[in-house]
N, C-alpha and C. Protein backbone atom coordinates (compact mmCIF):
# COMPACT_ATOMS: atom_id res chain seq x y z
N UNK A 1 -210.80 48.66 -117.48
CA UNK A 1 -209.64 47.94 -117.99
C UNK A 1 -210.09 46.84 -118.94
N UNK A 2 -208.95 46.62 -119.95
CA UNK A 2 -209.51 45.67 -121.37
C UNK A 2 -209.49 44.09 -120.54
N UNK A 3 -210.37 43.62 -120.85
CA UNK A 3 -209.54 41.93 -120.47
C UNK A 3 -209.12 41.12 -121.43
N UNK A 4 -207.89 41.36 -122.10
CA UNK A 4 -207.67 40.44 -122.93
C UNK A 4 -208.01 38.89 -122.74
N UNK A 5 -208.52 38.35 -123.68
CA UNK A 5 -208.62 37.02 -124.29
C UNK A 5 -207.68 36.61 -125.05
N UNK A 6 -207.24 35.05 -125.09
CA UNK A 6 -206.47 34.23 -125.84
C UNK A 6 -207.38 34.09 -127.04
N UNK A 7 -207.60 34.22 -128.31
CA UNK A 7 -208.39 33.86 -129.43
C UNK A 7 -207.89 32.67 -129.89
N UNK A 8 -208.91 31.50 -130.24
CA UNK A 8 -208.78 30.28 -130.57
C UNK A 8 -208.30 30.44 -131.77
N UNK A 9 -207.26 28.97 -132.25
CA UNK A 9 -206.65 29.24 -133.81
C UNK A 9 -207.78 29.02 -134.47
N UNK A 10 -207.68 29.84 -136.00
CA UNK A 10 -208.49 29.70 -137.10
C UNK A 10 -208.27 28.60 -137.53
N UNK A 11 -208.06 27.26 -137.15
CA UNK A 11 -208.02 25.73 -137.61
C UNK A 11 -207.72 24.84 -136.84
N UNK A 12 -207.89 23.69 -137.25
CA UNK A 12 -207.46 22.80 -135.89
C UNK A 12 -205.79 22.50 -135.91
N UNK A 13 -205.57 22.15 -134.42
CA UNK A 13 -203.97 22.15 -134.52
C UNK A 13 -203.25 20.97 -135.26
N UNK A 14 -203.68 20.26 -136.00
CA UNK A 14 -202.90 19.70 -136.99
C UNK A 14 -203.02 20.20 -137.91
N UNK A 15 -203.49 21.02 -138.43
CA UNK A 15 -204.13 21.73 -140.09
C UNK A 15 -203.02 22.18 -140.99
N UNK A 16 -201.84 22.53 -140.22
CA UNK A 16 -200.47 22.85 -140.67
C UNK A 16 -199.39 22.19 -141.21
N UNK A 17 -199.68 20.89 -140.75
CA UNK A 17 -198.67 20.02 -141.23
C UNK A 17 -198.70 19.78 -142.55
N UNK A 18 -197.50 19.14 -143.09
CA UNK A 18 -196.43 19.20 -142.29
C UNK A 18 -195.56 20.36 -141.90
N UNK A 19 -195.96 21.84 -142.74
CA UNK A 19 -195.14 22.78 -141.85
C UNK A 19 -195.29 23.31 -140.40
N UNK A 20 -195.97 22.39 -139.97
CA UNK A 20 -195.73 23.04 -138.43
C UNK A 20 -196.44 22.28 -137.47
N UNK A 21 -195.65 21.41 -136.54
CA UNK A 21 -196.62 20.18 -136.06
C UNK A 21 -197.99 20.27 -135.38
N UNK A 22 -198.67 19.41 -135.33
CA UNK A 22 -199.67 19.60 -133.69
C UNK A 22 -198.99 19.89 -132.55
N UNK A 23 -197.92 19.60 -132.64
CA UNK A 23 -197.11 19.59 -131.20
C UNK A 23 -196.84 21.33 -131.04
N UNK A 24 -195.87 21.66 -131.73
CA UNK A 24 -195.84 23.00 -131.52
C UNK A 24 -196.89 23.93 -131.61
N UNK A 25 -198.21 23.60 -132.60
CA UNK A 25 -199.16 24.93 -132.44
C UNK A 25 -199.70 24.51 -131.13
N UNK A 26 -199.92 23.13 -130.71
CA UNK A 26 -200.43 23.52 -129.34
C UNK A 26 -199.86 24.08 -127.86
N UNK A 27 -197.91 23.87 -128.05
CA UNK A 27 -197.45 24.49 -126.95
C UNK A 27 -197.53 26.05 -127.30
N UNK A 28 -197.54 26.13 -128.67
CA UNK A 28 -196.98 27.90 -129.00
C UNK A 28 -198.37 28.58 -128.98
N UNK A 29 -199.42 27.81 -128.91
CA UNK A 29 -200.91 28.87 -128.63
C UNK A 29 -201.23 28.58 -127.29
N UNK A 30 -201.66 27.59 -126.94
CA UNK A 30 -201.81 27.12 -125.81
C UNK A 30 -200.93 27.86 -124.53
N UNK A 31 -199.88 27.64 -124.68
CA UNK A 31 -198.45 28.03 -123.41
C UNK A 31 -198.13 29.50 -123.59
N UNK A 32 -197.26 29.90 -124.52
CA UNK A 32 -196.41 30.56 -125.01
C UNK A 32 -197.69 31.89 -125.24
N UNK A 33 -198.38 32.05 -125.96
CA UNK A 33 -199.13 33.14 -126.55
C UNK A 33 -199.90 33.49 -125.35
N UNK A 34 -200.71 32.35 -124.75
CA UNK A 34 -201.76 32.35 -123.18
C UNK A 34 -200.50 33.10 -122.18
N UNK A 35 -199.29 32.89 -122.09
CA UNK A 35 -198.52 33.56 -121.33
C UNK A 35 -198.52 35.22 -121.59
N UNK A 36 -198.43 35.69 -123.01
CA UNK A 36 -198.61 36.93 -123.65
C UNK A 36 -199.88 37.73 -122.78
N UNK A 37 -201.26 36.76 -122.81
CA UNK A 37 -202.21 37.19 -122.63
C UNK A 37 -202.55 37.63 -121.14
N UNK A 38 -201.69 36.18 -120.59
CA UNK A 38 -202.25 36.75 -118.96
C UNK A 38 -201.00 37.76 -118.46
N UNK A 39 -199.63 37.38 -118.83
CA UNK A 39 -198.89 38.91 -118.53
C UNK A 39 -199.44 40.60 -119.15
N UNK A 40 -200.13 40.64 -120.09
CA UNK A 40 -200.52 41.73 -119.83
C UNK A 40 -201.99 42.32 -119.19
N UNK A 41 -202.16 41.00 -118.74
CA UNK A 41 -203.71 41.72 -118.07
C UNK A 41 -203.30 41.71 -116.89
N UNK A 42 -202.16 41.03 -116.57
CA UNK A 42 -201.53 41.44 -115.03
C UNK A 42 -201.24 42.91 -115.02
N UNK A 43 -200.27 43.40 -116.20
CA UNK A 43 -199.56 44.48 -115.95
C UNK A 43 -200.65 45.83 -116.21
N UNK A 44 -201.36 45.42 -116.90
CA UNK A 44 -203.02 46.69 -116.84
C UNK A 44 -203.40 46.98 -115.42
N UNK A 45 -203.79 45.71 -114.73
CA UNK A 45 -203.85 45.65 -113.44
C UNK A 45 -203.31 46.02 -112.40
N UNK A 46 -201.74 45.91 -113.04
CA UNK A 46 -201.10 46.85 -112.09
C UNK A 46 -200.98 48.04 -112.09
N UNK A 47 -201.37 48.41 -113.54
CA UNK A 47 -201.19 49.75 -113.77
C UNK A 47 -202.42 50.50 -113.20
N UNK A 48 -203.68 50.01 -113.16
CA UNK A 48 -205.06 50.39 -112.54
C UNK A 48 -204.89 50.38 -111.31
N UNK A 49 -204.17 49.39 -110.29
CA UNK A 49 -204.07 49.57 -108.84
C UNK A 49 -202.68 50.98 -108.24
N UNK A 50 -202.36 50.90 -109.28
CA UNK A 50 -201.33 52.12 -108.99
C UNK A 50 -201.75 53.34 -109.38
N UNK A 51 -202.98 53.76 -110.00
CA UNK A 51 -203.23 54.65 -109.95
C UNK A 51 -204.45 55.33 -108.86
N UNK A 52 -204.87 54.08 -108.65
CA UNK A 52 -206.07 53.98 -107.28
C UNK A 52 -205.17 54.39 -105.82
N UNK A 53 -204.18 54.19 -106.23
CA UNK A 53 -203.61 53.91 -104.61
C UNK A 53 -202.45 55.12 -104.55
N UNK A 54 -202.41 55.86 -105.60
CA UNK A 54 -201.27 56.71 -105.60
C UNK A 54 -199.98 56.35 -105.73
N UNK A 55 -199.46 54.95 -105.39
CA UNK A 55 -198.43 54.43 -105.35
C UNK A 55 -197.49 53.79 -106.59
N UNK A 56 -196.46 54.68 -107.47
CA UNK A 56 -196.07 54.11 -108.66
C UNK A 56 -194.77 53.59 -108.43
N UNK A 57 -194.60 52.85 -107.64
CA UNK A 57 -193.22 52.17 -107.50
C UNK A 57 -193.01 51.19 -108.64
N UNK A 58 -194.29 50.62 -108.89
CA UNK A 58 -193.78 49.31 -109.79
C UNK A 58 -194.24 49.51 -110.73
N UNK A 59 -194.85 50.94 -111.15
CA UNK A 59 -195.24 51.52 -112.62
C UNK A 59 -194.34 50.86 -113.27
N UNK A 60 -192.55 51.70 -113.29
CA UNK A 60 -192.35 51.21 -114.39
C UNK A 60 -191.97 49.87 -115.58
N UNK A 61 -192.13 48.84 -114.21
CA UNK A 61 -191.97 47.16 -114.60
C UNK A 61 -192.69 47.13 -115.43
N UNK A 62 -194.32 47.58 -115.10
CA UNK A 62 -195.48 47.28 -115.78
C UNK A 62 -195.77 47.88 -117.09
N UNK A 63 -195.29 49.48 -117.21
CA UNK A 63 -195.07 49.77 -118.61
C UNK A 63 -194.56 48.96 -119.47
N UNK A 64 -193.41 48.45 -118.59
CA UNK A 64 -192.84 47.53 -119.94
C UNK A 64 -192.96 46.09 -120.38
N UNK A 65 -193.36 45.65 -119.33
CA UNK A 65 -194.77 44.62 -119.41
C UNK A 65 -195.82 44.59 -120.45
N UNK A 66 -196.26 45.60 -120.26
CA UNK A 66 -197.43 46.00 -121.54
C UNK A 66 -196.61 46.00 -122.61
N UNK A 67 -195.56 46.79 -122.96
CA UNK A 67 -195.18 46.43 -124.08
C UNK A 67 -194.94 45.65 -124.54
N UNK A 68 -194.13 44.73 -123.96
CA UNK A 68 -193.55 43.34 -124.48
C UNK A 68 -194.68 42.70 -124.49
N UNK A 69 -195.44 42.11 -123.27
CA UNK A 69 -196.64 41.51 -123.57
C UNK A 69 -197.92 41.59 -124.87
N UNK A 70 -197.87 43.13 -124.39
CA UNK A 70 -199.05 43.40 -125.70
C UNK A 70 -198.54 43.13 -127.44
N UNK A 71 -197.47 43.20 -127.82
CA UNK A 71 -196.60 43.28 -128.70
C UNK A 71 -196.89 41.69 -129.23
N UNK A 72 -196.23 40.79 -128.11
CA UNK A 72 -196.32 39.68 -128.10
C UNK A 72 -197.71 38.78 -128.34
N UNK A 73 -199.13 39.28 -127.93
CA UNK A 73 -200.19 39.04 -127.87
C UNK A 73 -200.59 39.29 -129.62
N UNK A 74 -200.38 40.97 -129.65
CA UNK A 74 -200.84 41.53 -131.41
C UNK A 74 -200.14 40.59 -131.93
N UNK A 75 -199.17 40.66 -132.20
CA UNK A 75 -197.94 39.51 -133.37
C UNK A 75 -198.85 38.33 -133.36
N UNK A 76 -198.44 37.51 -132.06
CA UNK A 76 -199.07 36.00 -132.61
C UNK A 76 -200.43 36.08 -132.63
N UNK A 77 -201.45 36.96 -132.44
CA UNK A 77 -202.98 36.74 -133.18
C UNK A 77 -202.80 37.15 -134.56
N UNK A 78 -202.01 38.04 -135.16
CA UNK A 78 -201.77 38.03 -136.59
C UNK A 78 -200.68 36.81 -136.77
N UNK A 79 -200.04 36.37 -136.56
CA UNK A 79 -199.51 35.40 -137.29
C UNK A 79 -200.19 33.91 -137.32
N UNK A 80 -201.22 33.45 -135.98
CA UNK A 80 -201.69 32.52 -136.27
C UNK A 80 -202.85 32.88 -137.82
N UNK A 81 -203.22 34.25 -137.85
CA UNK A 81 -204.35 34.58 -139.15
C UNK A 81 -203.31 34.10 -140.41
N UNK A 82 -201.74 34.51 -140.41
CA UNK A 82 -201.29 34.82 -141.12
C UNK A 82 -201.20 33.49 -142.17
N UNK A 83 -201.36 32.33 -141.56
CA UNK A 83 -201.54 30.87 -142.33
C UNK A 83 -202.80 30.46 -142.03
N UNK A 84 -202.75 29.44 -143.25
CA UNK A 84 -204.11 28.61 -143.44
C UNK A 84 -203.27 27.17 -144.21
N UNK A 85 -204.16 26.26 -143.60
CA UNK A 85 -203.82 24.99 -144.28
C UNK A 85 -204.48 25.04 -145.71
N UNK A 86 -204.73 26.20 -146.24
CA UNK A 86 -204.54 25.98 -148.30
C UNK A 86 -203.92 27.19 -148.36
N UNK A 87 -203.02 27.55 -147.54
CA UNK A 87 -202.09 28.96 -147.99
C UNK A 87 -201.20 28.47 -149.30
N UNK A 88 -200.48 29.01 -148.92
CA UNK A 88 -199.07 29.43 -150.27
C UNK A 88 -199.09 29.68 -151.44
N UNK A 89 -198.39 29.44 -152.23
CA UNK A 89 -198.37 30.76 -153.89
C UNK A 89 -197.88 31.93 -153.21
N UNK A 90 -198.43 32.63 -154.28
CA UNK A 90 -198.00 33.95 -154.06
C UNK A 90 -199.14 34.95 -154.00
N UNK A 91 -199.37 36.19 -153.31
CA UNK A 91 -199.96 36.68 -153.23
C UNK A 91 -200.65 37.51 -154.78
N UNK A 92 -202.30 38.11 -154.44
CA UNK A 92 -202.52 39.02 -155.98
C UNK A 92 -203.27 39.83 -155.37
N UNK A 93 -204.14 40.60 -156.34
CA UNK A 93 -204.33 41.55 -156.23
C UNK A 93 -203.68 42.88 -155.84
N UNK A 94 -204.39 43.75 -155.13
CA UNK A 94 -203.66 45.12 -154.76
C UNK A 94 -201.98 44.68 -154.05
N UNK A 95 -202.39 43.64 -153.28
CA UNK A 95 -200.71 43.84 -152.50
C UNK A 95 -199.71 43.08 -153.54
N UNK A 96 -199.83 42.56 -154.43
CA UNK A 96 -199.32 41.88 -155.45
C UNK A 96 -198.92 43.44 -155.89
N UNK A 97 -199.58 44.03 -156.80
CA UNK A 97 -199.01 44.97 -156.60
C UNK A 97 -198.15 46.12 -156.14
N UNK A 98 -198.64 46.35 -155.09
CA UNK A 98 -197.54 47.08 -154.28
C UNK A 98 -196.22 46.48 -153.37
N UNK A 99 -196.10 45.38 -153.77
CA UNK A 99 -195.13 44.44 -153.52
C UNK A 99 -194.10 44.79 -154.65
N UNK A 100 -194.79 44.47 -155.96
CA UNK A 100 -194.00 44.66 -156.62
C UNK A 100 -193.49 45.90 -157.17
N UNK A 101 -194.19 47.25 -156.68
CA UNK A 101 -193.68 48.75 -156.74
C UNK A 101 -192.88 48.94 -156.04
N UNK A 102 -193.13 48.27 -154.69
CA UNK A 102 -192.05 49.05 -153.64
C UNK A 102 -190.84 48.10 -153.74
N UNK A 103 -190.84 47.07 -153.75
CA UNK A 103 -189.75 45.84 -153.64
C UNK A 103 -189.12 45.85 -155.01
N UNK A 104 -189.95 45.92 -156.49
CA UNK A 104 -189.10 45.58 -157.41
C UNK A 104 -189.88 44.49 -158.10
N UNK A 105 -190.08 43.52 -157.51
CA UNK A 105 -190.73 42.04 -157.86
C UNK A 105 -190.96 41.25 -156.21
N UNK A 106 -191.90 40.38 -156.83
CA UNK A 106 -192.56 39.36 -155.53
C UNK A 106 -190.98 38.84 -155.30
N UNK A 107 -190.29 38.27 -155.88
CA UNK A 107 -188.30 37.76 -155.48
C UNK A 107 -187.76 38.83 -154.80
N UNK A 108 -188.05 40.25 -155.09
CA UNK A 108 -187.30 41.34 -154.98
C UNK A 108 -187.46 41.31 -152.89
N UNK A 109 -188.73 41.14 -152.87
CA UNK A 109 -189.67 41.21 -151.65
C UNK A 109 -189.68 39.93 -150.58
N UNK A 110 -189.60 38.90 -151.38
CA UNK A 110 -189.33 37.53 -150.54
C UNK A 110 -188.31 37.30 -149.85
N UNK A 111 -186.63 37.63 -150.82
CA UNK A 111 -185.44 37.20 -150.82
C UNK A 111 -185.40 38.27 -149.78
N UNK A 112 -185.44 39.69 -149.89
CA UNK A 112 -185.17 40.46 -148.57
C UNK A 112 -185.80 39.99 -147.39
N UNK A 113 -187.53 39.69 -147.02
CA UNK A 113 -188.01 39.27 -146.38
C UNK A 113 -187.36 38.11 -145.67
N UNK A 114 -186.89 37.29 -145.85
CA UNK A 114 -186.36 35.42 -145.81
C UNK A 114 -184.97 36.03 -144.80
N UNK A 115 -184.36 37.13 -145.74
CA UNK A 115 -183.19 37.56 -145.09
C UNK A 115 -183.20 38.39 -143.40
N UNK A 116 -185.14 38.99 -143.53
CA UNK A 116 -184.91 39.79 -141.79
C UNK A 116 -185.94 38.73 -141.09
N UNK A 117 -185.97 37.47 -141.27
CA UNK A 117 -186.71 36.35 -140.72
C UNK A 117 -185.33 35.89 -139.95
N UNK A 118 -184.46 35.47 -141.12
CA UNK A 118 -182.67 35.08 -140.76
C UNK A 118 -182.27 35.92 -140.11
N UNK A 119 -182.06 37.00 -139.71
CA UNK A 119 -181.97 38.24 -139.11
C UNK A 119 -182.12 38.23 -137.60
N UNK A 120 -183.83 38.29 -137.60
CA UNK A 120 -184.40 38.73 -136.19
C UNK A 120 -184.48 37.98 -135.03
N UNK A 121 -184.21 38.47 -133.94
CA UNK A 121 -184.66 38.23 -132.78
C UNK A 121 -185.76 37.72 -132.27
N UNK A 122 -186.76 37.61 -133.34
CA UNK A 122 -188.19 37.49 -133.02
C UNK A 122 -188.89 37.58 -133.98
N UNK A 123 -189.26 38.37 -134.61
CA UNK A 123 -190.05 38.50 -135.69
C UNK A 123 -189.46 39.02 -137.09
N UNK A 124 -190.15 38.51 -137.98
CA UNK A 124 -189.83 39.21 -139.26
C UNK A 124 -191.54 39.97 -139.64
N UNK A 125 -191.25 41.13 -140.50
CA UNK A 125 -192.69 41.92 -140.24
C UNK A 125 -192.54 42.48 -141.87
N UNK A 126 -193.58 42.15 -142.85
CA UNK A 126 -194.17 43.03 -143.75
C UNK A 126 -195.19 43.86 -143.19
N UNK A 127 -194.79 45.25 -143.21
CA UNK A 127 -195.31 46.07 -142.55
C UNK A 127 -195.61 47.64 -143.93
N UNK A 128 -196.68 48.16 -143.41
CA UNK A 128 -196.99 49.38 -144.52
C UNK A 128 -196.55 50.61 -143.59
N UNK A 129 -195.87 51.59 -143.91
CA UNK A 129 -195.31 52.91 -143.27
C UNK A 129 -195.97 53.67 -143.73
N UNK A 130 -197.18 54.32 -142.91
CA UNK A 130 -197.81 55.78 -143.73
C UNK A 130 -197.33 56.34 -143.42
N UNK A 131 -195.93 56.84 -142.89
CA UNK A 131 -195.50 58.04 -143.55
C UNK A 131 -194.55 57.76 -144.46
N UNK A 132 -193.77 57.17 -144.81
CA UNK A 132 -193.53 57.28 -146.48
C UNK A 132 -194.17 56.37 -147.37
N UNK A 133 -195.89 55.90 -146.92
CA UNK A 133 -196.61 55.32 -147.70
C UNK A 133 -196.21 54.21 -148.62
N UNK A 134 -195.24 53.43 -147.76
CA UNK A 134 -195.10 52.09 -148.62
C UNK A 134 -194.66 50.90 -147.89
N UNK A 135 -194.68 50.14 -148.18
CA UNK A 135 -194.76 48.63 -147.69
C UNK A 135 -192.44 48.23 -147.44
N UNK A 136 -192.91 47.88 -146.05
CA UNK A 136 -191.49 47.45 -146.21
C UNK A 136 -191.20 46.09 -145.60
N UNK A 137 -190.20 45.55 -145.04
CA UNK A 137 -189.94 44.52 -143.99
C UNK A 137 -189.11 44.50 -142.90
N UNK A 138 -189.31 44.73 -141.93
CA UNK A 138 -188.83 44.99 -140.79
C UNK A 138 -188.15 43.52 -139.95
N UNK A 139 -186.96 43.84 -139.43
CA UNK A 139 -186.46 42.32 -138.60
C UNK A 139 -186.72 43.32 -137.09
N UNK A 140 -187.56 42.21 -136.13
CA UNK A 140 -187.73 42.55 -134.63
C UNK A 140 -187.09 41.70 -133.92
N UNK A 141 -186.59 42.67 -133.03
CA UNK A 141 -185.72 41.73 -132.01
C UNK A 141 -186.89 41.84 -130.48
N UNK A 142 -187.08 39.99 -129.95
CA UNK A 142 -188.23 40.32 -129.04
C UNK A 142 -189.09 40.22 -129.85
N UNK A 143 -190.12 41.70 -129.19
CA UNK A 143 -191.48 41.33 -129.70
C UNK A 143 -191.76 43.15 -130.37
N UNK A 144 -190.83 43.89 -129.83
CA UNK A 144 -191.04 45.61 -129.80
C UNK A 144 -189.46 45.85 -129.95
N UNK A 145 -188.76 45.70 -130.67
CA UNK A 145 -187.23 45.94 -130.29
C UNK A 145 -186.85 45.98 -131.87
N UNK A 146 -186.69 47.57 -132.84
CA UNK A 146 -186.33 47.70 -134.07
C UNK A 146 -188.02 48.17 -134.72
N UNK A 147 -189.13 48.10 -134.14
CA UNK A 147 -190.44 47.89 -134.50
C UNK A 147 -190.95 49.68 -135.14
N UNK A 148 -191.50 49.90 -136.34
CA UNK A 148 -191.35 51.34 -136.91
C UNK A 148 -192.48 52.24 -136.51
N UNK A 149 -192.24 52.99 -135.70
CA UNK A 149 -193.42 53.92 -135.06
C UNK A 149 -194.48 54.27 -136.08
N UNK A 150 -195.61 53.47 -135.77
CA UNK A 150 -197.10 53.82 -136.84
C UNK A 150 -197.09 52.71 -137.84
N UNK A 151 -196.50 52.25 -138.14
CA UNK A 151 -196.06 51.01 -138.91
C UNK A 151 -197.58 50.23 -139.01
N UNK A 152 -198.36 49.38 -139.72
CA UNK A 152 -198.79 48.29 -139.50
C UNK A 152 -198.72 46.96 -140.41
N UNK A 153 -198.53 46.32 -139.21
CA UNK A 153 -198.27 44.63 -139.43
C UNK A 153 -199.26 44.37 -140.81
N UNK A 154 -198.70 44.08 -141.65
CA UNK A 154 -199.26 43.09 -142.89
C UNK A 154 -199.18 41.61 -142.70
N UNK A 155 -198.12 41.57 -142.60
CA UNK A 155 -197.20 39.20 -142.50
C UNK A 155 -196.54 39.41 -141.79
N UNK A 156 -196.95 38.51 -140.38
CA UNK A 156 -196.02 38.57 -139.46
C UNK A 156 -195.33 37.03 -139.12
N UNK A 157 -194.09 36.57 -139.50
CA UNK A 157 -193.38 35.61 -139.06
C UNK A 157 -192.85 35.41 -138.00
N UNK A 158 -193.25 34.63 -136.77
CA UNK A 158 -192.57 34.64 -135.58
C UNK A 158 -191.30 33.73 -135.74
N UNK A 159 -190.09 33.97 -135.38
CA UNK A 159 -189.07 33.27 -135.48
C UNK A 159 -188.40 32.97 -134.40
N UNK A 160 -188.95 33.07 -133.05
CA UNK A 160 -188.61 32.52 -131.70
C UNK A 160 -188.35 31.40 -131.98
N UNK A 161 -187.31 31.05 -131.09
CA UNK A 161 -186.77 29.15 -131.14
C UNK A 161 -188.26 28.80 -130.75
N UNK A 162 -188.93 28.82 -130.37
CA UNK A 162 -190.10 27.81 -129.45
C UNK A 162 -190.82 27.54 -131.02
N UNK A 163 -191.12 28.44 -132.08
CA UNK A 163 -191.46 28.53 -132.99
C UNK A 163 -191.49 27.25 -133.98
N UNK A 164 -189.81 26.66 -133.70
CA UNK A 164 -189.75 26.13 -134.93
C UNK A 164 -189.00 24.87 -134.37
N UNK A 165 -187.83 24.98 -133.03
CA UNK A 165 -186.94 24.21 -133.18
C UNK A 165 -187.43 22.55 -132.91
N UNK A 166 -188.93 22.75 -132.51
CA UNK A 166 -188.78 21.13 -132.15
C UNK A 166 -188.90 20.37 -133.37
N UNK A 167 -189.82 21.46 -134.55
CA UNK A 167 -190.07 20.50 -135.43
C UNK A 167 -188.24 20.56 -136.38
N UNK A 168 -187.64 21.72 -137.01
CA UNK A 168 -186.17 21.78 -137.56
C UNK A 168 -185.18 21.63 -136.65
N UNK A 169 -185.42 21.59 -135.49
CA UNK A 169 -183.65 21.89 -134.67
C UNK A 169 -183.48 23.67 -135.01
N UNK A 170 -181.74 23.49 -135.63
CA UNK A 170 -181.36 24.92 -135.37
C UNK A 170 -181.52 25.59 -137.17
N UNK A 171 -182.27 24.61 -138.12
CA UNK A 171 -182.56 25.32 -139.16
C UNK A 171 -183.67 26.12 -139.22
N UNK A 172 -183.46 27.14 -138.97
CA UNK A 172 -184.61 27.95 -138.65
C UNK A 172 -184.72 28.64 -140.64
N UNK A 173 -183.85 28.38 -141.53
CA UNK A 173 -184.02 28.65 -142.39
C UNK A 173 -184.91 27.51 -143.25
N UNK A 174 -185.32 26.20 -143.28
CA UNK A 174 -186.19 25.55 -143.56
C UNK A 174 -187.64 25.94 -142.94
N UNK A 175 -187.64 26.13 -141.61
CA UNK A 175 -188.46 26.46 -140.94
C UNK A 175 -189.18 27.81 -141.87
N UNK A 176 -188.59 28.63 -141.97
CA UNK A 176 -189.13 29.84 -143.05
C UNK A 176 -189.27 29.49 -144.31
N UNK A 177 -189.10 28.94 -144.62
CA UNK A 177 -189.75 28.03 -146.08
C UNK A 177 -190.76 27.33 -146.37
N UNK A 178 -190.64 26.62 -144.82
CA UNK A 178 -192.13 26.05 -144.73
C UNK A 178 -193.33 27.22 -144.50
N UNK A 179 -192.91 28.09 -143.95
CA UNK A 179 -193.51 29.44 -143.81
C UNK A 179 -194.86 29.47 -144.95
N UNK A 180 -193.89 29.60 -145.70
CA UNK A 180 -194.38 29.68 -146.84
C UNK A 180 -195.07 29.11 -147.98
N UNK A 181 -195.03 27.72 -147.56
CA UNK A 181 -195.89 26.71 -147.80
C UNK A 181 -197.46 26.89 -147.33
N UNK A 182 -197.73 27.62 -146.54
CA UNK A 182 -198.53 28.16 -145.46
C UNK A 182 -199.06 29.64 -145.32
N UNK A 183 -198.46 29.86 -146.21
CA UNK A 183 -198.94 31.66 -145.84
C UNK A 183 -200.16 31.90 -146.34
N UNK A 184 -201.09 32.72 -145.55
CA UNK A 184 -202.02 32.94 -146.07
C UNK A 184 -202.47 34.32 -146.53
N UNK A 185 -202.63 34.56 -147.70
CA UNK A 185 -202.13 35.88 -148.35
C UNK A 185 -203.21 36.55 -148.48
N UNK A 186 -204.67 35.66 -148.59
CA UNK A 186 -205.92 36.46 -148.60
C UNK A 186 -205.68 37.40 -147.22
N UNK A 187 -205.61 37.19 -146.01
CA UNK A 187 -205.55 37.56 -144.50
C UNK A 187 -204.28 39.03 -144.47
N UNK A 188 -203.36 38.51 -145.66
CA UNK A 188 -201.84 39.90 -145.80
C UNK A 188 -202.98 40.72 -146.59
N UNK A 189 -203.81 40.70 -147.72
CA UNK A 189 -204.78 41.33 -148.62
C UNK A 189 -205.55 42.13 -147.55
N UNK A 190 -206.46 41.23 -146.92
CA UNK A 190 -207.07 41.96 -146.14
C UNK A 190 -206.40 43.46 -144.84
N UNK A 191 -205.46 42.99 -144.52
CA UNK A 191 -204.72 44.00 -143.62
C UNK A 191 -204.23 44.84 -144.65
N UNK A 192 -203.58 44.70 -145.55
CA UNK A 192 -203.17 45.56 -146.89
C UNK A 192 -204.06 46.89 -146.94
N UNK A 193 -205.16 46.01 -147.03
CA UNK A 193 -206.46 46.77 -147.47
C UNK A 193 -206.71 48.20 -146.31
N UNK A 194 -206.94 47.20 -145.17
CA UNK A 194 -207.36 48.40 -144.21
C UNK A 194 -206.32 49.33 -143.56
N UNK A 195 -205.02 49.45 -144.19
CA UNK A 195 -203.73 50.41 -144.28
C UNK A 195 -204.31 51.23 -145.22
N UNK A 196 -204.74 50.76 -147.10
CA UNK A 196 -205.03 51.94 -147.53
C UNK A 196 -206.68 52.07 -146.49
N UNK A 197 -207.35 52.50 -146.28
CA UNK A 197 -208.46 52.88 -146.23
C UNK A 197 -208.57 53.76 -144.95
N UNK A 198 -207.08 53.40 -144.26
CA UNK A 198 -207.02 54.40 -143.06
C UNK A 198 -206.12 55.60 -143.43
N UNK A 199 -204.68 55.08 -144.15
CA UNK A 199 -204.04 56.04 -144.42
C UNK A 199 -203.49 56.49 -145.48
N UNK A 200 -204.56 55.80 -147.07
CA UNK A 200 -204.39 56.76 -148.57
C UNK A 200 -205.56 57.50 -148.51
């Protein structure tokens, strides 16, 4: 069985400000994500003692445990990558590109994006679809709820209240602006990258 680990942020927890306090990266990595981590090494666990013992009564809690958990774990280790305290602009190279094939323009791609951030339940997701081989944006409700089978995460925006409200309240649409003050696009490049190299 895997033992997941909590991975330390790529900066220190003030490095964000002002889009995103010390206060919140340390309850939302610290609390919130460490919760991700140890619920699913519970539910592995349970899933390993239920197969030792013959007994699947509480299989199916734990399936879905893993999902939500694990879901929850992948997301916020890509979204803490997903900023850097010298993020923002706009992205270049290859995904600059294919941003602007599949979307239209970097506006074409943002303004929809901004809109399934406003949207979701949980996450907003630039995500690449190999099977119709192109980059889209997905609104998640949760952490697995709307999420596109085979899909992978490029920019992942978490938009849970815990996310944002201590530092905006209920503007969670400033909150995504500051987003973006912050994004770190070398880290969307790099995942870009290893979409084509698995599936062009």
């Amino acid at each position: 069985m895997t033992d997941h680990e909590l991975p330390p942020l790529p900066y220190d927890y003030d490095a964000l400000e002002p889009a995103l306090s010390e206060q919140v990266l340390t309850w939302h990595h610290d609390t919130h994500h460490q919760g991700y981590v140890n619920g699913l090494n519970s539910a592995e666990e349970t899933l390993e003692e239920n197969r030792e013992s013959g007994d699947y009564s509480s299989t199916p809690g734990a399936l879905k445990d893993v999902t939500h958990n694990g879901c929850g774990h992948y997301l916020h280790t890509l979204f803490w990558e997903n900023m850097s305290p010298n993020g923002g602009g706009e992205p270049e190279g290859d995904l600059a590109d294919r941003i602007e094939e599949d979307f239209g323009s970097y506006e074409g791609w943002k303004g929809e994006f901004q809109k399934a951030a406003g949207a979701a339940g949980g996450w907003a997701l630039l995500v690449y679809d190999p099977v119709a081989k192109q980059l889209r944006n997905i609104a998640v409700d949760k952490h697995d709820q709307g999420a596109l089978w085979g899909a992978h995460p490029v920019l992942a925006l978490d938009v849970w209240e815990h996310s944002y409200y201590y530092d905006y309240g209920p503007d969670r649409g400033e909150f995504i602006d500051a987003f973006f003050d912050v994004v770190n696009w070398e880290k969307a490049e790099e995942e870009y990258q290893t979409c084509l190299n698995h599936f062009e």
